[in-house]
N, C-alpha and C. Protein backbone atom coordinates (compact mmCIF):
# COMPACT_ATOMS: atom_id res chain seq x y z
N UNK A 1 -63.67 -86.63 29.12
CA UNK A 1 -64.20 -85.64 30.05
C UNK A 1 -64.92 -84.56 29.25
N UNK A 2 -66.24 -84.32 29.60
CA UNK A 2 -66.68 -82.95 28.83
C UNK A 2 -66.47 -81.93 29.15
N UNK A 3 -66.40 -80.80 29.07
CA UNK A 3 -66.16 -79.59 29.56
C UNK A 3 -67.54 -78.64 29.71
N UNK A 4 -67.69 -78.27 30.50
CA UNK A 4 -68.53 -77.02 30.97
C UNK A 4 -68.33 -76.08 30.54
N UNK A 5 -69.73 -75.00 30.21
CA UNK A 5 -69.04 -74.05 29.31
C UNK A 5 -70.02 -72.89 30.31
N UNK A 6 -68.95 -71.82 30.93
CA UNK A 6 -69.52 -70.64 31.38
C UNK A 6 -69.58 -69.41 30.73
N UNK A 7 -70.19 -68.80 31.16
CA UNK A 7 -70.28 -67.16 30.53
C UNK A 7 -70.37 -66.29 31.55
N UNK A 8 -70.13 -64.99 31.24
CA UNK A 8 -69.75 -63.90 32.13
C UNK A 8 -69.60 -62.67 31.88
N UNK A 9 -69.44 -61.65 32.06
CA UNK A 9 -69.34 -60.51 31.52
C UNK A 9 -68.79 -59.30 32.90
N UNK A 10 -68.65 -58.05 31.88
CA UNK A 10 -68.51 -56.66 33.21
C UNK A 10 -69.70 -56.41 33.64
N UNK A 11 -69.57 -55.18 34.24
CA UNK A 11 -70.93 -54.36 35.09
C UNK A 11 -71.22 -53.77 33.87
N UNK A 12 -70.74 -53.18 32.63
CA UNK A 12 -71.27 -52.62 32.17
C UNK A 12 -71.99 -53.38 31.03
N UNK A 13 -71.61 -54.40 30.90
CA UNK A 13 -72.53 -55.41 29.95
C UNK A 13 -71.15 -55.23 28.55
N UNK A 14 -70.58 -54.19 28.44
CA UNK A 14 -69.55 -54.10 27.23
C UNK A 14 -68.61 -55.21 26.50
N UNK A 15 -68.26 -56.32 27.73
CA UNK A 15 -67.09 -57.15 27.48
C UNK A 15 -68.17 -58.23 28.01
N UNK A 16 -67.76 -59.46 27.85
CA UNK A 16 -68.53 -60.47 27.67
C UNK A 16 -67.86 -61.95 27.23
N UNK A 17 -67.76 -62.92 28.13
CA UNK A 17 -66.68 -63.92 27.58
C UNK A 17 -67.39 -65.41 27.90
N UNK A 18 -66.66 -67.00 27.28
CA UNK A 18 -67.22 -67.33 27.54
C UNK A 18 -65.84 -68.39 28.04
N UNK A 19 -66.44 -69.71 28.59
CA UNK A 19 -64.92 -70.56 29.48
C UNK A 19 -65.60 -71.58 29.40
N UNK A 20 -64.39 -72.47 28.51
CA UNK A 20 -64.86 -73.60 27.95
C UNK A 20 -63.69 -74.21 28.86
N UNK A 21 -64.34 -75.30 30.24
CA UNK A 21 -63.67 -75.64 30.77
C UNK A 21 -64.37 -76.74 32.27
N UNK A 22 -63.50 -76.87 33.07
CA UNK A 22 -63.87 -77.16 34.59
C UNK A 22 -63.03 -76.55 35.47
N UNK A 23 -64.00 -76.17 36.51
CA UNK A 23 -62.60 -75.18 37.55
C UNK A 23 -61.98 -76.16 38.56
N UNK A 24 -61.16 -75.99 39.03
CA UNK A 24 -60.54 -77.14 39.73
C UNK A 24 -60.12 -77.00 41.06
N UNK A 25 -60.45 -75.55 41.36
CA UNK A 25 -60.47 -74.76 42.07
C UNK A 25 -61.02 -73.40 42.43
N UNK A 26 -61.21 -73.12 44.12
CA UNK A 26 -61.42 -71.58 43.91
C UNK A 26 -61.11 -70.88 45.20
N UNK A 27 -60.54 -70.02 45.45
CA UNK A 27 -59.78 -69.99 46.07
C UNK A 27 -60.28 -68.07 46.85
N UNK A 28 -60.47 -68.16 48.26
CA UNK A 28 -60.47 -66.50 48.61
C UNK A 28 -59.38 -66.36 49.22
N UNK A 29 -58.10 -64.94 48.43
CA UNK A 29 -57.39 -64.56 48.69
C UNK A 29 -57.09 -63.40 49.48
N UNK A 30 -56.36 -63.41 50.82
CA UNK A 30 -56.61 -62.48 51.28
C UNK A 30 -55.09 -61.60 51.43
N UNK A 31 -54.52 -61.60 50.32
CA UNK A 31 -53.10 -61.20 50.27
C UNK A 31 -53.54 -59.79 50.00
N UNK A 32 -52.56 -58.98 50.83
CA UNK A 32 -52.41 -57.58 50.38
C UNK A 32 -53.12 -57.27 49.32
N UNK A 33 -51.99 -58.08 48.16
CA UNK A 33 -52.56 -57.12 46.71
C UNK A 33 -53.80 -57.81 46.21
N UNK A 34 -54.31 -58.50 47.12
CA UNK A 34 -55.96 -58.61 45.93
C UNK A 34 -56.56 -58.05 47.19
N UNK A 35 -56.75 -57.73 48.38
CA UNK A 35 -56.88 -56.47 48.93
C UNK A 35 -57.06 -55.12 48.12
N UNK A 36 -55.83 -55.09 47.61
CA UNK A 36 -55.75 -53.41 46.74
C UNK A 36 -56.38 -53.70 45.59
N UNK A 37 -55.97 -54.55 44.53
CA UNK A 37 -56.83 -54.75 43.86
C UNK A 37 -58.43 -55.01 43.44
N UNK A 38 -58.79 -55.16 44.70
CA UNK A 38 -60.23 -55.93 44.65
C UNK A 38 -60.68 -54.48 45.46
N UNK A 39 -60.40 -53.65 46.33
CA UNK A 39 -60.47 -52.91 47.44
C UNK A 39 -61.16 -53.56 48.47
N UNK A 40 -61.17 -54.67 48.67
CA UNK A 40 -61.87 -55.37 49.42
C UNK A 40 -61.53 -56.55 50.41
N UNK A 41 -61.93 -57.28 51.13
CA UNK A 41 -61.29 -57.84 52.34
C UNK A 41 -60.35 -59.52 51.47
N UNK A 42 -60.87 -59.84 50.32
CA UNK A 42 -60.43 -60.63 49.50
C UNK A 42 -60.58 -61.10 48.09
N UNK A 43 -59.90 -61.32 47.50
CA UNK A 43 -60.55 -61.80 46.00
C UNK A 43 -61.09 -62.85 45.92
N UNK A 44 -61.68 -63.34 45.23
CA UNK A 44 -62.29 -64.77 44.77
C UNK A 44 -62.43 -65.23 43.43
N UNK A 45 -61.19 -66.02 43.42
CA UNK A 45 -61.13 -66.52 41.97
C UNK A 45 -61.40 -67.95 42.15
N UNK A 46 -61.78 -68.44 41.06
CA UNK A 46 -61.83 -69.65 40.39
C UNK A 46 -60.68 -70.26 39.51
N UNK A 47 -59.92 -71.25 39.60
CA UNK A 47 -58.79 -71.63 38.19
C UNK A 47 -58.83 -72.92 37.58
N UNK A 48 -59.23 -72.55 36.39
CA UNK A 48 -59.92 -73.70 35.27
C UNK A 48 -58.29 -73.66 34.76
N UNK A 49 -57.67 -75.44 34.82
CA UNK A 49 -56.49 -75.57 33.79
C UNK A 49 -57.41 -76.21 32.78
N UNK A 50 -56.18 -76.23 31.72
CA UNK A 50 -56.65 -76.70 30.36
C UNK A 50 -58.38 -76.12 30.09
N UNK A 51 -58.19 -75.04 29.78
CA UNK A 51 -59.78 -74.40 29.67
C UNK A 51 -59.26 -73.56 28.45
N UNK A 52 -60.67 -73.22 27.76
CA UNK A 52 -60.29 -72.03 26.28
C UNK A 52 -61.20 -70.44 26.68
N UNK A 53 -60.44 -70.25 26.90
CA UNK A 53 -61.23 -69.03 27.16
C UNK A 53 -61.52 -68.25 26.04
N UNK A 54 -62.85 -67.57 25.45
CA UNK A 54 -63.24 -66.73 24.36
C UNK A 54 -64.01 -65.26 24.53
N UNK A 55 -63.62 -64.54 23.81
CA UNK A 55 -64.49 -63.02 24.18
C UNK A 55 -65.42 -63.14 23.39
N UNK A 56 -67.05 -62.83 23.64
CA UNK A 56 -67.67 -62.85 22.95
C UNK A 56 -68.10 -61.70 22.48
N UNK A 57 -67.81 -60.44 23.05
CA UNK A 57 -68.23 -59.34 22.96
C UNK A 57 -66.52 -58.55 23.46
N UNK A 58 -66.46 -57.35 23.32
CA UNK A 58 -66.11 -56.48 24.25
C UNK A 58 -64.14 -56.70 24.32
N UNK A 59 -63.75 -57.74 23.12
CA UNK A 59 -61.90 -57.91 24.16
C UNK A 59 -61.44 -56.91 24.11
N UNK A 60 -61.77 -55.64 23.02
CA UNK A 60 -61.07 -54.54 23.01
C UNK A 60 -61.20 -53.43 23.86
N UNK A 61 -62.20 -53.87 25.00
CA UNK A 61 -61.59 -53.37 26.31
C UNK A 61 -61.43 -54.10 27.35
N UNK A 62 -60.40 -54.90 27.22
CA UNK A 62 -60.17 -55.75 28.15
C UNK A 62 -58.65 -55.11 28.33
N UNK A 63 -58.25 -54.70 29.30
CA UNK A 63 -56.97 -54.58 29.93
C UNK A 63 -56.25 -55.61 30.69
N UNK A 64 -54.76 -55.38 31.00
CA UNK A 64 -54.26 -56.48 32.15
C UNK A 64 -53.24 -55.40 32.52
N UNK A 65 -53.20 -55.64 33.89
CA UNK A 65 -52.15 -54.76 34.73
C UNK A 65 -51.50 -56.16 35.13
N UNK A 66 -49.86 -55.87 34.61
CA UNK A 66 -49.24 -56.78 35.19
C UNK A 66 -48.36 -56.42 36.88
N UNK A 67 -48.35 -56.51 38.07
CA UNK A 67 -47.73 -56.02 39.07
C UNK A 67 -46.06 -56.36 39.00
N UNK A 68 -45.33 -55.08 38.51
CA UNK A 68 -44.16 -55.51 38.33
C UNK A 68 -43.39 -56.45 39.06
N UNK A 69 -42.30 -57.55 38.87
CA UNK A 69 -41.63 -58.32 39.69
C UNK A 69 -42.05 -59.19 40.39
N UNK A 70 -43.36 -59.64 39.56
CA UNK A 70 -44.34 -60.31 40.38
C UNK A 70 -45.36 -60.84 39.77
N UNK A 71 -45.69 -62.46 40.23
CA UNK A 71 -46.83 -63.40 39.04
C UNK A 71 -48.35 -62.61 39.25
N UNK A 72 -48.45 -61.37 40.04
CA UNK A 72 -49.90 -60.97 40.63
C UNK A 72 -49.92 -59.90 39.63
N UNK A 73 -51.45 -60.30 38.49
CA UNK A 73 -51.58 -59.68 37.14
C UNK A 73 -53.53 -59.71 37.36
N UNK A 74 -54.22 -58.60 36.75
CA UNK A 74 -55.48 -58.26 36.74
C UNK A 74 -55.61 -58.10 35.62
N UNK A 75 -56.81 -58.64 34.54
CA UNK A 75 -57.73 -58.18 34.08
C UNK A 75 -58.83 -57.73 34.19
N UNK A 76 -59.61 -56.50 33.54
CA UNK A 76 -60.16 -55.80 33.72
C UNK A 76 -60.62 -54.81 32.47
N UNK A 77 -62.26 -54.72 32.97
CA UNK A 77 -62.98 -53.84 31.38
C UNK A 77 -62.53 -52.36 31.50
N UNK A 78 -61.64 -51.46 30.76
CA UNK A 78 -61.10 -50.35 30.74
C UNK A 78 -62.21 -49.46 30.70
N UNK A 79 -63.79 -49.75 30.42
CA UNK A 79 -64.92 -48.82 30.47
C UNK A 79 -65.27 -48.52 32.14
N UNK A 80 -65.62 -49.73 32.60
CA UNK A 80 -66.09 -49.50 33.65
C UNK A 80 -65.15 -50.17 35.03
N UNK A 81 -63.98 -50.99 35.07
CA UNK A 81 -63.67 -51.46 35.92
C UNK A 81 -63.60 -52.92 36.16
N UNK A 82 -64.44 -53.47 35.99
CA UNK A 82 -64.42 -54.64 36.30
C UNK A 82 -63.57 -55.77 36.03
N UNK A 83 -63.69 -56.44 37.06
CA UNK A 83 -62.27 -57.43 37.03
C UNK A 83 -62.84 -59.04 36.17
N UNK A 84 -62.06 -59.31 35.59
CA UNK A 84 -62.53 -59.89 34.15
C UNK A 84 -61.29 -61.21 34.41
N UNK A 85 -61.52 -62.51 33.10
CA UNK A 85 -60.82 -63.41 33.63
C UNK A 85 -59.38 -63.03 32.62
N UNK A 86 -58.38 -63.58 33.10
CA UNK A 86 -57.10 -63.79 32.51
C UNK A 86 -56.50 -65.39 32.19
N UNK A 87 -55.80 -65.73 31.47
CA UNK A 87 -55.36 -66.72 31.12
C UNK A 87 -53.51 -66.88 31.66
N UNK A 88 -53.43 -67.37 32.35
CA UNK A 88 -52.15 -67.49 32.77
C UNK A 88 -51.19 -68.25 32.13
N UNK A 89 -50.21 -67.71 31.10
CA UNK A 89 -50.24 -68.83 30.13
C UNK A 89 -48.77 -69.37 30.71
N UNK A 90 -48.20 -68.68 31.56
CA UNK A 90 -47.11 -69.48 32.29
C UNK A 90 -47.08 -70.45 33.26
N UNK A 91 -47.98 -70.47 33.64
CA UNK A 91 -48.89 -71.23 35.09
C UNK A 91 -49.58 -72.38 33.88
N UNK A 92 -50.42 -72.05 32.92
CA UNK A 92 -50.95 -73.11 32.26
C UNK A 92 -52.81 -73.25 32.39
N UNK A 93 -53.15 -72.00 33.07
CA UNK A 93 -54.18 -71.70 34.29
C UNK A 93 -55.31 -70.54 33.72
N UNK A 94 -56.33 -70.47 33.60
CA UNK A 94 -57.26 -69.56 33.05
C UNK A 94 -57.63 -68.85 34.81
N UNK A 95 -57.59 -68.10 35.67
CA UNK A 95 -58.39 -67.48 36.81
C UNK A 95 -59.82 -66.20 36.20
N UNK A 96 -60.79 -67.06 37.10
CA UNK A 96 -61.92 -65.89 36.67
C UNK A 96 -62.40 -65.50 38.11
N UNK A 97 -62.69 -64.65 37.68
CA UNK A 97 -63.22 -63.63 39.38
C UNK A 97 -64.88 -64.53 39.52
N UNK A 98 -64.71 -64.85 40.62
CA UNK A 98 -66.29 -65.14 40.33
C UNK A 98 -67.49 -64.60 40.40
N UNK A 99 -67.35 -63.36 40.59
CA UNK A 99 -68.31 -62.38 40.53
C UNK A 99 -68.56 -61.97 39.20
N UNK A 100 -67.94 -62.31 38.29
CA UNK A 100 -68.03 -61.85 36.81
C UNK A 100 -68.72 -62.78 36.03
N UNK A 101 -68.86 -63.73 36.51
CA UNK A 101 -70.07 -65.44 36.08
C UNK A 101 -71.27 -64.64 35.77
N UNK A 102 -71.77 -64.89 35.32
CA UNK A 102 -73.26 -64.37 34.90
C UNK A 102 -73.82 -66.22 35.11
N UNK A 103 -73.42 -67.33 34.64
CA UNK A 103 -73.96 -68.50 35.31
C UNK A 103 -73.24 -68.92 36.74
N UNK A 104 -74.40 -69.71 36.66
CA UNK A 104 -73.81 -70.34 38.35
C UNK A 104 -72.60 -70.77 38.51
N UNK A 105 -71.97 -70.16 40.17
CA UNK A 105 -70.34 -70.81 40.20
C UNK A 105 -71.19 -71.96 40.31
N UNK A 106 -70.13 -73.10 39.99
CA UNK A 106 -70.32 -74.73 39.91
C UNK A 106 -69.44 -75.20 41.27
N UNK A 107 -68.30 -74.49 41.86
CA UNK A 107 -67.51 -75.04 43.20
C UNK A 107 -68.03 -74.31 44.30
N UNK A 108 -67.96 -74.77 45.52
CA UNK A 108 -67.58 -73.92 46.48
C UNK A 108 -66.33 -73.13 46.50
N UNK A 109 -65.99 -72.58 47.69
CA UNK A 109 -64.66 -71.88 48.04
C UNK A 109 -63.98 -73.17 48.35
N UNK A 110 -62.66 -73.51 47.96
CA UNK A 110 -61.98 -74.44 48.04
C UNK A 110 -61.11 -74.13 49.77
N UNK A 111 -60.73 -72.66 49.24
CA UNK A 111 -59.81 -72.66 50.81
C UNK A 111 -59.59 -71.18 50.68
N UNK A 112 -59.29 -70.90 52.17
CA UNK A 112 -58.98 -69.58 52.02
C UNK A 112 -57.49 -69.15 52.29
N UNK A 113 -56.99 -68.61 51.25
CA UNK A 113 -55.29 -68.49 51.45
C UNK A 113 -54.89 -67.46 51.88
N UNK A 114 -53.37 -67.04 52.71
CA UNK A 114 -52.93 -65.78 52.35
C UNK A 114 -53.38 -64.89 53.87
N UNK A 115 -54.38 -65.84 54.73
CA UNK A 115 -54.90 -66.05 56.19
C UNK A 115 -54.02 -64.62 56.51
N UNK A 116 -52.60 -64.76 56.64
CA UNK A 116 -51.73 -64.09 57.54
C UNK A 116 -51.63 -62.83 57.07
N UNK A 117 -52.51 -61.98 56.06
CA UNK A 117 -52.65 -61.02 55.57
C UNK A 117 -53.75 -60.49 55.71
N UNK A 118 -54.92 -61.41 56.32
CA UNK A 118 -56.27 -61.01 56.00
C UNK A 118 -56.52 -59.53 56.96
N UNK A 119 -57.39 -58.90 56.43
CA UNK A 119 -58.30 -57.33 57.36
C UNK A 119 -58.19 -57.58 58.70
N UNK A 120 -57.95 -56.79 59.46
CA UNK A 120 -58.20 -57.04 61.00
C UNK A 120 -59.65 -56.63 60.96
N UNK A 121 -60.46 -55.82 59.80
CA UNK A 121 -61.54 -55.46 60.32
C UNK A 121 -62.26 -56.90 59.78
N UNK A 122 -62.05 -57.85 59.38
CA UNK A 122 -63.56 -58.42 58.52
C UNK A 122 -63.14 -59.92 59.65
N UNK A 123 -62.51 -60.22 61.05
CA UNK A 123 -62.27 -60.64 61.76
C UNK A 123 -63.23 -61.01 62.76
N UNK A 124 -64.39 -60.27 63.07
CA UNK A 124 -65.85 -60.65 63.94
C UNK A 124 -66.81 -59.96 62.75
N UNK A 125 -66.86 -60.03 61.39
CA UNK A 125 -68.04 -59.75 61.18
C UNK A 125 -69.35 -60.86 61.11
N UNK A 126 -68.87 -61.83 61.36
CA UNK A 126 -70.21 -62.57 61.39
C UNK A 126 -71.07 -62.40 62.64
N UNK A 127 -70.36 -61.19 63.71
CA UNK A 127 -71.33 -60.73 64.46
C UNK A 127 -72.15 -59.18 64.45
N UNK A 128 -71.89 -58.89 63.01
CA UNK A 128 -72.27 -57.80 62.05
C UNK A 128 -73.91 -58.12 61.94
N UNK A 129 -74.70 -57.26 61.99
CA UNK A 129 -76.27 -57.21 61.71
C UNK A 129 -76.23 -57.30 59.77
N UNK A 130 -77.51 -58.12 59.72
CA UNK A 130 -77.38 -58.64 58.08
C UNK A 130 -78.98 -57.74 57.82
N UNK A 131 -79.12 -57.45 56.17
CA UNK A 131 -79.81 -56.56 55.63
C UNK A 131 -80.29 -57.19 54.01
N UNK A 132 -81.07 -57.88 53.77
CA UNK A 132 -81.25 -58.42 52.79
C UNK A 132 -81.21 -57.51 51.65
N UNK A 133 -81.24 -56.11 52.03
CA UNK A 133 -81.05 -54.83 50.92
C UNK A 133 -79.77 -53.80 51.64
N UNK A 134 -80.20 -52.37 50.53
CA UNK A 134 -79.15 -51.48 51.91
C UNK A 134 -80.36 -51.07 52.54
N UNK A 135 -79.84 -51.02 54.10
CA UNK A 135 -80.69 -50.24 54.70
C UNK A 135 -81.34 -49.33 54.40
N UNK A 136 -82.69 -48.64 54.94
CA UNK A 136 -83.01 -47.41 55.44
C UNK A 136 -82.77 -46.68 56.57
C-alpha cells in the first residue's frame, strides 16, 4: 500500500506539518466539547491509523489541551489558535482537523456523529440565504 502524503499548517503560517498516511475516515462531530472547542456547530476531523505524522516548521508551538477524565484532547498553534493535528497514541490514530490541510481533503464526510448533541440553531440552515463572500 503506498501512502499519501499531506501537508498543512495554522492561520498564521508559523507551524506547519506534514502526514504520511491514508485517512480512513472523517468524521463531523457534533458533541458538546468540539462545540466548545471548535466554537462552532461541529468539528471535522479526519483519522489516518498507522500514519507518521512530522512538523515541518513550527512544533514548538504546538500545544495539546488534554480534557481532564476524558479521551477529548486538542492540538493547537499557541501563536495564533489554530487547531492542528494530534497523534493519538493510545487509540493508535493520528486526527487532523480538516481545515488545517493546505492540500486537498482526499474523503468525504464519512458520518456525522454525536447527532443527539448537535445546535438547535444549525437545524434549518439550509434554508439560510448563501453569499459567495461576506455581505455588504
Amino acid at each position: 500500500m503506498k501512502n499519501k502524503l499531506h501537508r498543512g499548517s495554522c492561520l498564521c503560517g508559523s507551524t506547519q506539518y506534514e502526514l504520511e498516511g491514508e485517512f480512513q475516515s472523517f468524521f463531523l462531530c457534533h458533541c458538546s466539547r468540539c462545540q466548545k472547542d471548535t466554537g462552532s456547530a461541529h468539528a471535522s476531523n479526519l483519522f489516518a491509523p498507522q500514519s507518521k505524522l512530522s512538523w515541518r516548521q513550527g512544533e514548538e508551538n504546538v500545544s495539546i489541551y488534554q480534557l481532564p477524565n476524558s479521551r477529548h484532547a486538542k492540538a493547537f498553534c499557541k501563536r495564533c489558535g489554530s487547531a492542528l493535528p494530534l497523534f493519538a497514541k493510545e487509540l493508535g490514530f493520528t486526527m487532523v482537523p480538516a481545515g488545517s490541510l493546505d492540500t486537498p481533503v482526499p474523503i468525504s464526510p464519512t458520518a456525522k456523529i454525536f447527532m443527539a448533541s448537535c445546535a438547535d440553531w444549525l437545524q434549518n440552515i439550509n434554508h439560510d440565504i448563501s453569499f459567495d463572500e461576506f455581505p455588504e
